[in-house]
N, C-alpha and C. Protein backbone atom coordinates (compact mmCIF):
# COMPACT_ATOMS: atom_id res chain seq x y z
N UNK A 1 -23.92 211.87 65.25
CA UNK A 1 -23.91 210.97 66.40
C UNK A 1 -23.06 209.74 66.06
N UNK A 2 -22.20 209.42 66.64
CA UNK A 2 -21.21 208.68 66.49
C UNK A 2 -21.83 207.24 67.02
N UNK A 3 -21.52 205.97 66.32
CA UNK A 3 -22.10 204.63 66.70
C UNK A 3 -21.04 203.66 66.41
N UNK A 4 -21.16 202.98 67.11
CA UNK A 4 -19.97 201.97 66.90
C UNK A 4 -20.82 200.70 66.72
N UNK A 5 -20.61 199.29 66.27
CA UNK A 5 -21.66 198.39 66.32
C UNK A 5 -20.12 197.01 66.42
N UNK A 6 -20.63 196.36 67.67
CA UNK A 6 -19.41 195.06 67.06
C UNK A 6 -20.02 194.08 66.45
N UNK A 7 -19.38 193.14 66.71
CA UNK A 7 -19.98 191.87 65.80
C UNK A 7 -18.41 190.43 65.90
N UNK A 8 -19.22 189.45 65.73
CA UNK A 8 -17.97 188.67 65.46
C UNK A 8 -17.52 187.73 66.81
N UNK A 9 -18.29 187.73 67.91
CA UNK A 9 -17.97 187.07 68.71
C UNK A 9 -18.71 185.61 68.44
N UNK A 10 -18.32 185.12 69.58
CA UNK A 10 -18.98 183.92 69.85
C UNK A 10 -17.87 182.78 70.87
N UNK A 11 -18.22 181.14 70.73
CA UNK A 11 -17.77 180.67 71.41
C UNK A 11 -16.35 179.70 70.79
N UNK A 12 -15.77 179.68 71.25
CA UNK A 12 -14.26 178.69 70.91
C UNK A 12 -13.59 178.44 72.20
N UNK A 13 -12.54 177.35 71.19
CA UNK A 13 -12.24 176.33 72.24
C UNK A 13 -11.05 177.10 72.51
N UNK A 14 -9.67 176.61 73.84
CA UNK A 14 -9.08 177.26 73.92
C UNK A 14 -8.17 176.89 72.98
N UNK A 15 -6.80 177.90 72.11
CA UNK A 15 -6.14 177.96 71.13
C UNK A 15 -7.01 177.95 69.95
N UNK A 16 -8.29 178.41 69.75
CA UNK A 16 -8.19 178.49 68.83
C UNK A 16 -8.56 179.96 68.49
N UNK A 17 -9.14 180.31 67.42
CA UNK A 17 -9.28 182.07 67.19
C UNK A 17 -11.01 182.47 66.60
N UNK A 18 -10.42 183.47 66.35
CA UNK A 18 -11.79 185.08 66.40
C UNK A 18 -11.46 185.88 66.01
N UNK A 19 -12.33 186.60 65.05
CA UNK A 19 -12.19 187.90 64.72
C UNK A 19 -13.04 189.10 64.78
N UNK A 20 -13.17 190.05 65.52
CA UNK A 20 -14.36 190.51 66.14
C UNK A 20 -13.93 192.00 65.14
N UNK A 21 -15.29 192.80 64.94
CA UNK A 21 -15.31 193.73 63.70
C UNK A 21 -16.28 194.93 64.86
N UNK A 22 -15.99 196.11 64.29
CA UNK A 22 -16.40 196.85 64.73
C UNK A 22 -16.95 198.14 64.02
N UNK A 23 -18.17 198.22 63.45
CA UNK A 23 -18.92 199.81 62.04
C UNK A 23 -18.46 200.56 62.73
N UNK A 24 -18.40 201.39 62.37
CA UNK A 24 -18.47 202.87 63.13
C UNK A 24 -19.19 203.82 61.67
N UNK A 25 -20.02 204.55 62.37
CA UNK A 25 -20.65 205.36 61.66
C UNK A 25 -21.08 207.22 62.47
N UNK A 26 -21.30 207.76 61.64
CA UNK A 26 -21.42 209.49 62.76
C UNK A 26 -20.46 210.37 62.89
N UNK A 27 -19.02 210.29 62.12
CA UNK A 27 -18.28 211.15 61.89
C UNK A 27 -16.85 210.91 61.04
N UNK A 28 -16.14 211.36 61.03
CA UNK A 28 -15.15 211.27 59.98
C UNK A 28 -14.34 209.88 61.07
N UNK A 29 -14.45 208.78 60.19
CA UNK A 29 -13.45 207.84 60.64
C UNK A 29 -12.06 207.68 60.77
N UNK A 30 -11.77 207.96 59.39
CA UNK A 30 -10.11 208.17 59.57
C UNK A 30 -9.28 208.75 60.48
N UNK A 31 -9.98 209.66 60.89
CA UNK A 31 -9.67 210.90 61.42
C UNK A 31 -9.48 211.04 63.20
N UNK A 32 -9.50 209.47 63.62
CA UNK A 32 -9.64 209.12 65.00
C UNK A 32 -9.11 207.63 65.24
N UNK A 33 -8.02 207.31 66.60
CA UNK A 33 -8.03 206.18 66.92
C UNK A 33 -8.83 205.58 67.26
N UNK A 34 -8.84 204.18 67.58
CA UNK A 34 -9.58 203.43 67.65
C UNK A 34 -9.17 202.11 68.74
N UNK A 35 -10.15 201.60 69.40
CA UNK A 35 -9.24 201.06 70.57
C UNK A 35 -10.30 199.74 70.99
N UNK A 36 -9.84 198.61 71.40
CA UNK A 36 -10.64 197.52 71.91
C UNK A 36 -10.64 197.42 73.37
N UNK A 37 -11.42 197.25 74.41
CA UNK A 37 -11.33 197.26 75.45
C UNK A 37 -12.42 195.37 76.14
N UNK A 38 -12.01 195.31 77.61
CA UNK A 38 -12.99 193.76 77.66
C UNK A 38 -12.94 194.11 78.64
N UNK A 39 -14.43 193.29 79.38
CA UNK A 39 -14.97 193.14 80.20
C UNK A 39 -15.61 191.79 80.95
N UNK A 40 -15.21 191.63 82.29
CA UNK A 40 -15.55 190.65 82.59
C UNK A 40 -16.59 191.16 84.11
N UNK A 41 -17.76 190.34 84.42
CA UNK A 41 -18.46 190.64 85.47
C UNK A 41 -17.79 190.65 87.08
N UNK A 42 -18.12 192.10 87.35
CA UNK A 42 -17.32 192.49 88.77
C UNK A 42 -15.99 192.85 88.39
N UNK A 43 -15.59 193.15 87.10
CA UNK A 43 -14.03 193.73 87.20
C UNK A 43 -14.50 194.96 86.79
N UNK A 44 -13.11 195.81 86.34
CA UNK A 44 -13.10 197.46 85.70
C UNK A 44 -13.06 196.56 84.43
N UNK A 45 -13.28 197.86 83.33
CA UNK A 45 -12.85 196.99 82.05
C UNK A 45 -11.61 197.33 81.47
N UNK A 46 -11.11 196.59 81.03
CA UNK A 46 -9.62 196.84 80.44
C UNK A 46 -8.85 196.58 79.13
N UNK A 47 -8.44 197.26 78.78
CA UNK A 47 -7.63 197.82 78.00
C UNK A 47 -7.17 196.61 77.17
N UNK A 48 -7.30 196.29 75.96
CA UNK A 48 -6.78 194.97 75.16
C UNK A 48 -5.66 195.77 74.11
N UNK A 49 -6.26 196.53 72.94
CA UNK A 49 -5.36 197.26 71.87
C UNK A 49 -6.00 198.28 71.25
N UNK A 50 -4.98 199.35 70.63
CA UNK A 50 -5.46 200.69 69.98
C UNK A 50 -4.59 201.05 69.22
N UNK A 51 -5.06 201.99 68.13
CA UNK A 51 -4.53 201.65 66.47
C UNK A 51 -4.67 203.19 66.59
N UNK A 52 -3.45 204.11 66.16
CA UNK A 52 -3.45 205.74 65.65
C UNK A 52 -4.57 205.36 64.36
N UNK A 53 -4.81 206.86 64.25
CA UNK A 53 -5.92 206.76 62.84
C UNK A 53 -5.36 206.29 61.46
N UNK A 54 -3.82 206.45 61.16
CA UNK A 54 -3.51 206.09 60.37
C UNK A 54 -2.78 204.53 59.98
N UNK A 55 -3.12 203.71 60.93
CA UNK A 55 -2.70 202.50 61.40
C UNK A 55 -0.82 202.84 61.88
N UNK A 56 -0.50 203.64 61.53
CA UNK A 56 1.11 203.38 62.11
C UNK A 56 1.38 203.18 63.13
N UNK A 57 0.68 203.13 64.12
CA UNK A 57 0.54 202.86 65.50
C UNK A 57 -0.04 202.07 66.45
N UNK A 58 0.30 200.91 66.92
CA UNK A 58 -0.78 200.13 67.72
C UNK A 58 -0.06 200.36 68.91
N UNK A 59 -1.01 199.81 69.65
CA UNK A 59 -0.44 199.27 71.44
C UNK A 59 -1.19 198.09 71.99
N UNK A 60 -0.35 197.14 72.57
CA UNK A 60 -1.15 196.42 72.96
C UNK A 60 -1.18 195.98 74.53
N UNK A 61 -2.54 195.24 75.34
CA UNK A 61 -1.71 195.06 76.61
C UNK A 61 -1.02 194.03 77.03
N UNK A 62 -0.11 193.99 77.50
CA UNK A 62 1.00 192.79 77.51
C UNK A 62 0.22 191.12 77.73
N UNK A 63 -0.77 191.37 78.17
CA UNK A 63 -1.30 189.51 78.25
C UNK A 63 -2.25 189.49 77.02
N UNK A 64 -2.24 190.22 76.08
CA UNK A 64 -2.58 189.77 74.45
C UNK A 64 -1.34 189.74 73.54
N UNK A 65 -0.14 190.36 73.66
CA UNK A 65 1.12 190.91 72.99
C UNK A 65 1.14 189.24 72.36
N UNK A 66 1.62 189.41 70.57
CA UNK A 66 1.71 188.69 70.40
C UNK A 66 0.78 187.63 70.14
N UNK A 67 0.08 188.00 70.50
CA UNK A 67 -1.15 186.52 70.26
C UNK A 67 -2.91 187.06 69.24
N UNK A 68 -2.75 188.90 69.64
CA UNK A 68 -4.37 189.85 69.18
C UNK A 68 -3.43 190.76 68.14
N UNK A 69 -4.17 190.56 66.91
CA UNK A 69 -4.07 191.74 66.23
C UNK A 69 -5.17 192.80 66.58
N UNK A 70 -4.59 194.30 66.05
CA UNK A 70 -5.38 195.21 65.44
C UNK A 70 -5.31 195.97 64.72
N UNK A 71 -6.38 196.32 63.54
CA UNK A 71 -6.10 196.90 62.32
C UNK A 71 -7.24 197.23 62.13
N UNK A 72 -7.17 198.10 61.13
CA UNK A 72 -8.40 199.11 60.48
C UNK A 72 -8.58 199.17 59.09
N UNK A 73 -9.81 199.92 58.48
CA UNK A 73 -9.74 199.57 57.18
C UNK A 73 -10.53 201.46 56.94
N UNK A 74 -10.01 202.44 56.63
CA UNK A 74 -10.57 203.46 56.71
C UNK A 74 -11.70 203.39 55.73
N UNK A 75 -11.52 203.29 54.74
CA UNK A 75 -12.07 203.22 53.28
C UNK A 75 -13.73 202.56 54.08
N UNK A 76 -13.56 201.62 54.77
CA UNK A 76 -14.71 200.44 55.16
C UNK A 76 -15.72 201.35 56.55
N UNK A 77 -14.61 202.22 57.35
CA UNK A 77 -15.22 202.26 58.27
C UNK A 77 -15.21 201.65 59.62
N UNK A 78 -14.20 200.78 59.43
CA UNK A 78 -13.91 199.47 60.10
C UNK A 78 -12.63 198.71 60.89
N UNK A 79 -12.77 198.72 62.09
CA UNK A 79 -11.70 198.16 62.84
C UNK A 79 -11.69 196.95 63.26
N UNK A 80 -11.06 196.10 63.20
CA UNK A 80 -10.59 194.51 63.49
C UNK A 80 -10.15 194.14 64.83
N UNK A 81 -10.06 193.19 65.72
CA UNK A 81 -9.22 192.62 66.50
C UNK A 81 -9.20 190.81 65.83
N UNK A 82 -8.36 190.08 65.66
CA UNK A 82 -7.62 189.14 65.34
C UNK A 82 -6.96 188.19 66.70
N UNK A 83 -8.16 187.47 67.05
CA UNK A 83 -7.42 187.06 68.27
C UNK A 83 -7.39 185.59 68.09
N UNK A 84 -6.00 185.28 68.59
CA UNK A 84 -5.34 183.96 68.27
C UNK A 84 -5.20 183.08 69.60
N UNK A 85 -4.93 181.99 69.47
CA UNK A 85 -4.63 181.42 70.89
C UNK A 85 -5.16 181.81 71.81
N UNK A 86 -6.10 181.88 71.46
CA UNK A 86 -7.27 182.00 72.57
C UNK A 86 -7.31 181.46 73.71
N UNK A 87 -7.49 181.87 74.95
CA UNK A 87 -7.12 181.28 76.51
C UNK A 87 -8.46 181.73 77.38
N UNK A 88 -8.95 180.41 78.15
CA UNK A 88 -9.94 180.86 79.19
C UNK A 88 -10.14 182.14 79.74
N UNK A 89 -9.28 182.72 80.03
CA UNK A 89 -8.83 184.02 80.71
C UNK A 89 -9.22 185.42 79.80
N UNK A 90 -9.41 185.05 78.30
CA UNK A 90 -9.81 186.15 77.53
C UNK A 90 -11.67 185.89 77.35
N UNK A 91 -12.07 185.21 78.12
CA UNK A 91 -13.37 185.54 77.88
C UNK A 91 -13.67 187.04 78.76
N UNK A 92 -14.93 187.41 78.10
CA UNK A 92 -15.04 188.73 78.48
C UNK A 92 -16.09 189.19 77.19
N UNK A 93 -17.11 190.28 77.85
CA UNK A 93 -17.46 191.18 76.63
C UNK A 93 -16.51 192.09 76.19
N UNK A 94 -16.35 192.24 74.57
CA UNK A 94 -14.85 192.78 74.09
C UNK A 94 -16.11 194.15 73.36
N UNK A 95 -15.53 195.27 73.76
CA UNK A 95 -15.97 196.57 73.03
C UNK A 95 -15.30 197.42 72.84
N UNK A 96 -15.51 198.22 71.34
CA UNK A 96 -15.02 198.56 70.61
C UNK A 96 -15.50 200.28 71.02
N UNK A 97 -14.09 200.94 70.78
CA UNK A 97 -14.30 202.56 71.38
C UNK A 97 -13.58 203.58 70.84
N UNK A 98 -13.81 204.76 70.73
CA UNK A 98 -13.15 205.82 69.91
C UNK A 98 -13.22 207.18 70.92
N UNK A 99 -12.05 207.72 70.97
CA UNK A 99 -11.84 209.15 71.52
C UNK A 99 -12.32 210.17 70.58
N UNK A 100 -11.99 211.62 71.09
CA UNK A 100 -12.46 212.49 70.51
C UNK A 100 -11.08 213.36 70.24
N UNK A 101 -10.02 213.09 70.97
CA UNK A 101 -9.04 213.07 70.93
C UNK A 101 -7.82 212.47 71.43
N UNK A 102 -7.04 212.26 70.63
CA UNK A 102 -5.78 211.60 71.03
C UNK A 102 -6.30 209.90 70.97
N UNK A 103 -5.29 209.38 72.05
CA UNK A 103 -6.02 207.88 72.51
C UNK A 103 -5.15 207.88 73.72
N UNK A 104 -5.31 206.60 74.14
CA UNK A 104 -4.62 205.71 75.45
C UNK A 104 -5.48 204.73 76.01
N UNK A 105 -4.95 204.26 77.24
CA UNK A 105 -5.45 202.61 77.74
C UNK A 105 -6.43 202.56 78.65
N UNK A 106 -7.02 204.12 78.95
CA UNK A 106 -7.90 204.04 80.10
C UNK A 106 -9.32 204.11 79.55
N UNK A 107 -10.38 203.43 79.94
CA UNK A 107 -11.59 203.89 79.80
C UNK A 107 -11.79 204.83 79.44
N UNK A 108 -11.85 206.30 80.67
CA UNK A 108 -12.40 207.79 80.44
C UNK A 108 -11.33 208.43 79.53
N UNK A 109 -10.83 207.45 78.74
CA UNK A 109 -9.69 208.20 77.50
C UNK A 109 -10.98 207.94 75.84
N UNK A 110 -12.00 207.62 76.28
CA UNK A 110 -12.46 207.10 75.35
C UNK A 110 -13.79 207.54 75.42
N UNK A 111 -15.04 208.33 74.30
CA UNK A 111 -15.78 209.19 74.35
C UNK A 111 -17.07 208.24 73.99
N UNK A 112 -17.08 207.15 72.97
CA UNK A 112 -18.11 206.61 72.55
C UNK A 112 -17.70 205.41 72.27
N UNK A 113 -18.75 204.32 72.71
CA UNK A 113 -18.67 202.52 72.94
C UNK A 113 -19.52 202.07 71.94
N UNK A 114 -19.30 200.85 71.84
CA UNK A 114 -20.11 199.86 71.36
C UNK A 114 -20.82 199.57 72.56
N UNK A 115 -22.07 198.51 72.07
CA UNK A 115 -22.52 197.83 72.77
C UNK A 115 -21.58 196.37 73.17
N UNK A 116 -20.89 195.94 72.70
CA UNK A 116 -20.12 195.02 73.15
C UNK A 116 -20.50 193.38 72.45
N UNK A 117 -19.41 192.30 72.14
CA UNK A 117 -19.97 191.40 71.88
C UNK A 117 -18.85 190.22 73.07
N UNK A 118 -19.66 189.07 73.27
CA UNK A 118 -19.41 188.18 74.12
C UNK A 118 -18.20 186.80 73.32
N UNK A 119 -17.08 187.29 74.07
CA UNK A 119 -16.44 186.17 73.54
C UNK A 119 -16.19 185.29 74.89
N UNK A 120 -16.34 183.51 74.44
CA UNK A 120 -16.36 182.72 75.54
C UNK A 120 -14.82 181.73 75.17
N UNK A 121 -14.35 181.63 75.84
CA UNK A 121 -13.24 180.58 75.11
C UNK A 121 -13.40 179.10 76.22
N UNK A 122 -13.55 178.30 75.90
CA UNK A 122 -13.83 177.15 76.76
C UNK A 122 -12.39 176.34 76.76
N UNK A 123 -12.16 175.05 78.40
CA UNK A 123 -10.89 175.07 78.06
C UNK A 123 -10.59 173.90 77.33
């Protein structure tokens, strides 16, 4: 059974940063992308960044480009987002998600969630 757990949120001002972490435990890690998605109340949730299993690959969505890392640590179990310059506009619950195959930017591209953690950026 596959589990994801985040962690790492909380509150900041705007420009400044966060680094939100994500376990994953329940099946071979390496062996799967890995992807951050956010949520804000009354929207869809959407698509932030996603890392091939072997990190050679990210994507990000153009109003983080530049400002959110993402990276992984296989050995750990463990995927990162690195978010910088932080802007009112990125508050949102940020959760952490894995396919069963492949990846991409949509929700139903993605098989198992976190519970999500709350990042607030004040301005």
């Amino acid at each position: 059974q596959v589990q994801l757990v985040e962690s790492g949120g909380g509150l900041v001002q705007a420009g400044g940063s966060l680094r939100l972490s994500c376990a994953a435990s329940g099946r071979t890690f390496s062996a799967y992308a890995m992807a951050w998605f956010r949520q804000t109340p009354g929207k869809e949730r959407e698509f932030v960044a996603a890392i091939s299993w072997s990190s050679s690959r990210t994507y990000y969505a153009e109003s983080v480009k530049g400002r959110f890392t993402i990276s992984r640590a296989n050995a750990k179990n463990m995927v990162y987002l690195q978010m910088n310059s932080l802007k009112p506009e990125d508050t949102a619950v940020y959760y952490c998600a894995t396919p069963d195959r492949g990846w991409g930017t949509h929700p139903w591209e993605y098989d198992y969630w976190g519970q999500g953690t709350q990042v607030t950026v004040s301005p």
